[in-house]
Structures are given as C-alpha cells and as structure tokens.
Protein backbone atom coordinates (compact mmCIF):
# COMPACT_ATOMS: atom_id res chain seq x y z
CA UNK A 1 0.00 0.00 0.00
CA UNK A 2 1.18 3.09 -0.94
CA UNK A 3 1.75 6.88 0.73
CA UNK A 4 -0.35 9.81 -0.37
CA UNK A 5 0.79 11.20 -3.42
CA UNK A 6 2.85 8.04 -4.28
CA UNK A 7 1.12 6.02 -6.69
CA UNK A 8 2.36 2.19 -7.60
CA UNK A 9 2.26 1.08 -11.01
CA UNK A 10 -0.76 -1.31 -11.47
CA UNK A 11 -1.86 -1.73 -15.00
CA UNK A 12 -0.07 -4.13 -17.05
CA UNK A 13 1.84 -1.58 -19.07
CA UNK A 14 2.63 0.78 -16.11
CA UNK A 15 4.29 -2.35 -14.19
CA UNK A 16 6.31 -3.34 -17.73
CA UNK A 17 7.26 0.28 -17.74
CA UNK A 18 8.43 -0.46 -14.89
CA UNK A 19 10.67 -3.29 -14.98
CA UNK A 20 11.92 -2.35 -18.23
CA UNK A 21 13.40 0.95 -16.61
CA UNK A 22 15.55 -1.47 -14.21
CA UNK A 23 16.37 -3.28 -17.18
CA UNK A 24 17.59 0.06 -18.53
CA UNK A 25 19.67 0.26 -15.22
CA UNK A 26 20.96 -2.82 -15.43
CA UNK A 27 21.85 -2.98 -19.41
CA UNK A 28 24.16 0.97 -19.05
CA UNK A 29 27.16 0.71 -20.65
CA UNK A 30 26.47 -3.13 -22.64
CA UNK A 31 25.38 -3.41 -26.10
CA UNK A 32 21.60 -3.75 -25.01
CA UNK A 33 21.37 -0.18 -23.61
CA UNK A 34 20.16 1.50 -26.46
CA UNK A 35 17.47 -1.16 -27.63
CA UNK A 36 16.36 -1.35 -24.14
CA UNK A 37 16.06 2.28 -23.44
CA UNK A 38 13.85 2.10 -26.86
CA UNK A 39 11.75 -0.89 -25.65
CA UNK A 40 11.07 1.27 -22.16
CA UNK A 41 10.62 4.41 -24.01
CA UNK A 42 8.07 2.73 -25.72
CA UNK A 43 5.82 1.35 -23.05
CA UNK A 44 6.81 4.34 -20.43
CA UNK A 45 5.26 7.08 -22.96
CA UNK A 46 1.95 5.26 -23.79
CA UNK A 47 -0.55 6.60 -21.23
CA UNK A 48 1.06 9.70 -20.63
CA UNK A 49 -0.22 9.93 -24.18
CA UNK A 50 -2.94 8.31 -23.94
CA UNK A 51 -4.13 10.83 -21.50
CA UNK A 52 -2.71 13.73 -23.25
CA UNK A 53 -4.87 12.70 -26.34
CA UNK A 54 -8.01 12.26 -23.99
CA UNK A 55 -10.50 15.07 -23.68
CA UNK A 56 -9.82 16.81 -19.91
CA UNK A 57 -11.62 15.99 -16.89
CA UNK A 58 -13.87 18.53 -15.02
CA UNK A 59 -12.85 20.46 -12.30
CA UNK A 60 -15.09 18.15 -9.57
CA UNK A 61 -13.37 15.10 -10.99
CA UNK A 62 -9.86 17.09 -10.96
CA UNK A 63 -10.60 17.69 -7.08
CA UNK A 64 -12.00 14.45 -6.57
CA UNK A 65 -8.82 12.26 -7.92
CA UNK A 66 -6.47 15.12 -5.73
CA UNK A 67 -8.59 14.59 -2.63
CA UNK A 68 -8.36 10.48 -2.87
CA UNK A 69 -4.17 10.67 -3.62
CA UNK A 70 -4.13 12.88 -0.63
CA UNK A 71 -5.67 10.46 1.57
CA UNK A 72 -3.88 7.95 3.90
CA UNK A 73 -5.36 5.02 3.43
CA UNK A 74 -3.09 2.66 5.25
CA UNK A 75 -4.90 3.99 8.61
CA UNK A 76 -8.58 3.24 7.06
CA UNK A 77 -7.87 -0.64 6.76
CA UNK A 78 -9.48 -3.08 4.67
CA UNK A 79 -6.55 -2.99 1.69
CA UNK A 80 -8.18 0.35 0.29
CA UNK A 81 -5.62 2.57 -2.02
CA UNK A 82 -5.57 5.17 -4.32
CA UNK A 83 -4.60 2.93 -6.82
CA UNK A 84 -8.42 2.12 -6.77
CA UNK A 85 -9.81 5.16 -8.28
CA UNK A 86 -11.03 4.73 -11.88
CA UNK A 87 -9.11 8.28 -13.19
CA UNK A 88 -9.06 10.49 -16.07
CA UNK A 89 -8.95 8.13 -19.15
CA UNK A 90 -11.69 5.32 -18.03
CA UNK A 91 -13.66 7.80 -16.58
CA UNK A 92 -13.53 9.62 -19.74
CA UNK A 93 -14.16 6.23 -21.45
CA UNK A 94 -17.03 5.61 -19.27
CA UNK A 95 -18.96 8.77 -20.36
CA UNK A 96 -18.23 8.30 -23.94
CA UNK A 97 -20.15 4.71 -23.69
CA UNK A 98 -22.93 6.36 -21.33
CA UNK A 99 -23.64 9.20 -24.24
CA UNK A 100 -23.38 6.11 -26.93
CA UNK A 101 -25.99 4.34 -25.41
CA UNK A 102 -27.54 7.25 -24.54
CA UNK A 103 -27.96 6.43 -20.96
CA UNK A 104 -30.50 7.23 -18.37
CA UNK A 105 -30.37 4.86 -15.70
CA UNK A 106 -27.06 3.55 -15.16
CA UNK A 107 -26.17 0.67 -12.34
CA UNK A 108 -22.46 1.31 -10.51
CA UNK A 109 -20.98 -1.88 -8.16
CA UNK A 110 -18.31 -1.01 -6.15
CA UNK A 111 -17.89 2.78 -5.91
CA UNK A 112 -14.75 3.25 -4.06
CA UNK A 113 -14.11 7.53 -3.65
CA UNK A 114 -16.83 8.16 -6.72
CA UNK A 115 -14.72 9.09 -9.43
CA UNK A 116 -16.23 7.16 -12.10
CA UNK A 117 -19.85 7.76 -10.54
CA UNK A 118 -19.59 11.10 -11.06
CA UNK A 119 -17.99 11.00 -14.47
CA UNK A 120 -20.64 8.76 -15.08
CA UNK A 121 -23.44 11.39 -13.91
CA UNK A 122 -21.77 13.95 -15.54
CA UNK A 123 -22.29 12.35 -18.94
CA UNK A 124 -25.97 11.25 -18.04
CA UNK A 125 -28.98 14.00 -19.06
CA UNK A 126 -30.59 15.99 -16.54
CA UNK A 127 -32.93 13.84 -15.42
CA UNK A 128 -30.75 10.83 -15.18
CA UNK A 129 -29.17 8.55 -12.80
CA UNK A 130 -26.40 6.78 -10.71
CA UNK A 131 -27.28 4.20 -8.41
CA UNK A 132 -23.51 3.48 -6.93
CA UNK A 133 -23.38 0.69 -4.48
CA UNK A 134 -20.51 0.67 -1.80
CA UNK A 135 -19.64 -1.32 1.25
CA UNK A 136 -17.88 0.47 3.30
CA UNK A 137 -19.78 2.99 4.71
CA UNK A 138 -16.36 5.58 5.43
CA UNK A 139 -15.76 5.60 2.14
CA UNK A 140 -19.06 6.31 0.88
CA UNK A 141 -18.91 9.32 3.30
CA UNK A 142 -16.19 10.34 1.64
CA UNK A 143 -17.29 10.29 -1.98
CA UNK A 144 -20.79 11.79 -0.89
CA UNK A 145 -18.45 15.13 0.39
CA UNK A 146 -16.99 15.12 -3.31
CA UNK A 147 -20.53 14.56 -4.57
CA UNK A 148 -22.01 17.48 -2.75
CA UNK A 149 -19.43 20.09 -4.19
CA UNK A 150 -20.52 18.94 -7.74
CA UNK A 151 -23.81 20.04 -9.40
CA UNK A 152 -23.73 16.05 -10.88
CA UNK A 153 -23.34 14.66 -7.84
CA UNK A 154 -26.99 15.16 -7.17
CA UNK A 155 -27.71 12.16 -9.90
CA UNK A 156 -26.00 9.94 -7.74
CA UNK A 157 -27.61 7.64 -5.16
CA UNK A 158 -25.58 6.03 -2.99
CA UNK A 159 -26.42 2.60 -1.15
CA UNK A 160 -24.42 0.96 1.59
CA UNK A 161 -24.18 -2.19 1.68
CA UNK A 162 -22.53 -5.64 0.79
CA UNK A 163 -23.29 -5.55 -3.10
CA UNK A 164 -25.14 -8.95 -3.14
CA UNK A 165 -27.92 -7.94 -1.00
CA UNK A 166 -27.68 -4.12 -2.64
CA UNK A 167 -28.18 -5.45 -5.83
CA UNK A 168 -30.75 -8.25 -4.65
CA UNK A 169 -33.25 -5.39 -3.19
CA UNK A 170 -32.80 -3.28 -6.89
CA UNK A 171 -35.32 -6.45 -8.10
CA UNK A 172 -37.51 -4.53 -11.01
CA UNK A 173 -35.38 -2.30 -11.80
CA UNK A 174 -33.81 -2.07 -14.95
CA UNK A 175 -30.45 0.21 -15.91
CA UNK A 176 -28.79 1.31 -19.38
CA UNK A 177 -25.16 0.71 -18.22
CA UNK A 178 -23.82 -0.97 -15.27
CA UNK A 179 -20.33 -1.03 -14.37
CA UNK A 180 -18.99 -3.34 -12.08
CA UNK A 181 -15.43 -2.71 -10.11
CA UNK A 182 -16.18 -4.34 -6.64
CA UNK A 183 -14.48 -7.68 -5.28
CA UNK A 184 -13.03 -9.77 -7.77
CA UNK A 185 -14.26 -12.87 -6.41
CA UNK A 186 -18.06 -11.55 -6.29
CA UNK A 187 -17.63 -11.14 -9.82
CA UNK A 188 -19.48 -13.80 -11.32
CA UNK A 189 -22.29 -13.27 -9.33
CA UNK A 190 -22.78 -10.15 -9.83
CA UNK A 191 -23.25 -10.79 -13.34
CA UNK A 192 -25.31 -13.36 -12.70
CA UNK A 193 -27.63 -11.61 -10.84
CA UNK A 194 -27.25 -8.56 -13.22
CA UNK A 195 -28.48 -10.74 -16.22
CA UNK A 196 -31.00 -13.12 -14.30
CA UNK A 197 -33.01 -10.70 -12.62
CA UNK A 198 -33.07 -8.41 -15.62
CA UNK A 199 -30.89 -5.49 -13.99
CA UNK A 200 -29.90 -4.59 -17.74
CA UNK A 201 -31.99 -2.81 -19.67
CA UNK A 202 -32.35 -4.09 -23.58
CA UNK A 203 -29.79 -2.71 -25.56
CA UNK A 204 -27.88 -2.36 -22.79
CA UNK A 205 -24.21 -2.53 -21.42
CA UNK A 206 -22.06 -4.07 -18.81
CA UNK A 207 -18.30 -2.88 -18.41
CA UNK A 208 -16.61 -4.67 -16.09
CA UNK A 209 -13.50 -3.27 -14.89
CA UNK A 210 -9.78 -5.00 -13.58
CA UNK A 211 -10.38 -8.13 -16.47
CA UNK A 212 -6.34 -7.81 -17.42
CA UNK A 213 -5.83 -7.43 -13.56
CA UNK A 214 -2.08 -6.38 -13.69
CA UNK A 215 -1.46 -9.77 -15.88
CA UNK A 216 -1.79 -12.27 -13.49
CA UNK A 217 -4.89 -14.37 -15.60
CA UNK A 218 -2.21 -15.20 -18.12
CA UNK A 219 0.95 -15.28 -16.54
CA UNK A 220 2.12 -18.49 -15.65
CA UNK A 221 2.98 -20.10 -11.83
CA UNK A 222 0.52 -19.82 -8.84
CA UNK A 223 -1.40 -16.42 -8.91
CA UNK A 224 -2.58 -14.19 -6.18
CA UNK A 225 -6.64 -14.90 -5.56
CA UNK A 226 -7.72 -11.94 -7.20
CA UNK A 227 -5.48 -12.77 -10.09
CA UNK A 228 -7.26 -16.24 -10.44
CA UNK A 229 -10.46 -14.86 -9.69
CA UNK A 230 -10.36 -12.43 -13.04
CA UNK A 231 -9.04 -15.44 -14.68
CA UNK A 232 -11.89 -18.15 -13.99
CA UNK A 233 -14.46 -14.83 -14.67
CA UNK A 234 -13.02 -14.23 -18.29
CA UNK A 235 -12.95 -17.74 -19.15
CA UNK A 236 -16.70 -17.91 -17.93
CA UNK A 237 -18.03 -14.92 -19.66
CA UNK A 238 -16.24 -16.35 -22.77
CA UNK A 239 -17.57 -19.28 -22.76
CA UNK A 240 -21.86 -17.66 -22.06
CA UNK A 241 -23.73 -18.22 -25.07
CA UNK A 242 -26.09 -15.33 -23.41
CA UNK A 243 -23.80 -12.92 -24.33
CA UNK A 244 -20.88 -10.98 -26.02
CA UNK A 245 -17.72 -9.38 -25.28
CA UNK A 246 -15.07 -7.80 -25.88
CA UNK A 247 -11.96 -7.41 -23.40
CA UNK A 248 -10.51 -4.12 -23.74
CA UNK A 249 -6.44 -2.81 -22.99
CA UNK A 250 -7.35 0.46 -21.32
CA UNK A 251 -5.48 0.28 -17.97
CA UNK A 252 -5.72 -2.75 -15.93
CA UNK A 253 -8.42 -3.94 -18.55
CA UNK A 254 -12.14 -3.58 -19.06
CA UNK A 255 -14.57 -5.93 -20.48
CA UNK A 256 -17.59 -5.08 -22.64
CA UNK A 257 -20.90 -7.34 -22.03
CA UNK A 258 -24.07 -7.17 -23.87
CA UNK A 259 -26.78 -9.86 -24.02
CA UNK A 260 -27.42 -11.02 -27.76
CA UNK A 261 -30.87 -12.06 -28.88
C-alpha cells in the first residue's frame, strides 16, 4: 500500500514500464542499452499519451482524484488505495459509452471515492441517474463530500451495503449501463444476478473493470486470488452463449458485455 501522493504502477503496461526501466539500469554501458532504453521508451510514454490525447476531466473530478491521492489510506484498513480510483482516461471512457448508449439509468458496483460515478453522472442527461453501491460505509462518506461540491453529484444515489444484498433489493429495476469494479471474487455473481433478474436494460451494457488485472490471468505459476479470480471470470463470460464481449487494454483492462438475442 502506498503513501499519499505516491502512486504504484498497477496496470499491465505501467508495471512493464516499470521493470523495463531497471532493465535500462541494469543494461548501461552493454550493447543492449540503447534497444532497451527504446523498448522502455516505448511502453513508459503510452498513457502519458494516452491521457494527453483524452479530452480533460472537469474540475469536480480534478478535485476528486487530488482529494483520494491525498488520503492515507493505510490507517482506514481493509486494503483500500488510491490505486483504486477509476481516473481520467476510463472515466472519460465511461462517459463516452454512457452518451453512446444514450444512458438514463445507469447501475455502478463497487464505488470506491466516486470518481467514475460522477464521471458517469456527468455524462448522463438531466434527469438521469447513478445508483452506486458501496460497502464500506467511510468511504461512501467520503465520496458523498466530493458529490455534494458537484452540481452532478446530485444524480447519484448512494447505497451501503454488501453488493449482493444491494443489488438483490434493486429487483424490477432495470439500468442502461452498469459497471462493475467491486471484489473480484463476487464477480461472477454479480453478473449473474445482473443478467437473471433483468438489472440490464435491452440494448444495454455491462463494463466490467480489472479483467487484465495487472497480468496475473495469463501469466504463468501460482497467482494471487484476485489474479485467479479475473481469470476463472473471463474464461466464464467467454464461454456464455447469453452474451458478447469484448476485453478491452485500457489500464488494468475492461470488459464489454451485452446480451445477444
């Protein structure tokens, strides 16, 4: 866990970048330097211009993501970080999909500090919403103080609450994009409740974030349990005939989900 203001790479690219600058290190002075310091070039300078090339964020989401890095979280418990919060580019992402499906209702599990419910909200119409579903109660309290500075935050409903019985009592309901970044090991259940008690409107969309999960569902040797718990997820989703999907490299991955008729 990290200090405020100290972020630890994460994503699969951000951890090669990593490595490959002690390679660089390592490889001064040998034959190898140059081509290495080309290789880490290469995957150092891809989301700084990524995000460079990515529309800005808005001032509340500017103060939200400052306010999270800020925070100590190693005296909250409970393995929180600010590694956690969605950021700039996939919250950008996230409202380009919520315009494209031209969202109304739209379904959040696992809300962390709110950053992508409110990017979310801000891309929704006036009269739409954010139903974000956290569990621990601090944190909510937290995001609902970012919410309250931020004339979108008032689209956002917040519910407390382990997500299986959250999502259980949202029974009739029905949403235009749900987005699902909670426990990795409640993931297949929340999809399954998602798409058996018709959470998702028709037409709609599930994104489902962490599905690269800093490489661990394809590297090989024993994985950590959240590693193998994205792992056994992907495999399942690929193998649903009730929908499809598409796994996307943005960060530490997110995958695409829509039922097919």
């Amino acid at each position: 866990m990290t200090s405020p203001g100290a972020p630890r790479p994460v994503t699969p690219v951000s951890i090669l970048a990593a490595r490959l600058d002690d390679l660089v290190k390592r490889a001064v002075g040998t034959e190898l330097e140059d081509e290495v310091v080309a290789v880490r070039d290469l995957a150092a300078g891809l989301d700084p211009y990524v995000e460079a090339m990515t529309s800005p964020e808005s001032p509340a989401l500017a103060e939200l993501a400052r306010a999270t890095a800020e925070h100590d979280w190693r005296d909250h418990g409970g393995g929180l970080e600010q590694e956690m919060l969605s950021g700039h580019v996939e919250g950008r992402f996230l409202a380009v999909l919520t315009r494209a499906v031209r969202a109304r209702s739209v379904l959040e599990v696992g809300m962390f500090t709110g950053y992508s419910a409110l990017a979310l909200a801000e891309a929704l119409p006036d009269d739409g919403r954010v139903v974000a579903l956290e569990l621990d109660a601090d944190v909510a309290a937290f995001a609902q103080r970012q919410f309250d500075r931020s004339p979108a935050g008032r689209r956002i409903d917040v519910r407390v609450g382990p997500a299986a019985e959250t999502l259980a009592a949202l029974a009739g309901e029905r949403f235009d994009l749900v987005f699902v970044d909670a426990d990795k090991a409640g993931y297949a259940g929340y999809l399954e409740t998602i798409l058996s008690d018709g959470l998702l409107a028709p037409g709609g969309l599930i994104c489902v974030d962490n599905t690269l999960m800093q490489g661990q569902p394809w590297l090989p040797g024993e994985q950590p349990p959240n590693g193998v718990a994205v792992r056994e997820f992907n495999e399942a989703v690929a193998a649903d005939p009730r929908v499809e999907q598409v796994v996307v490299p943005l960060r530490d991955g997110i995958t695409l989900i829509r039922e097919v008729s």
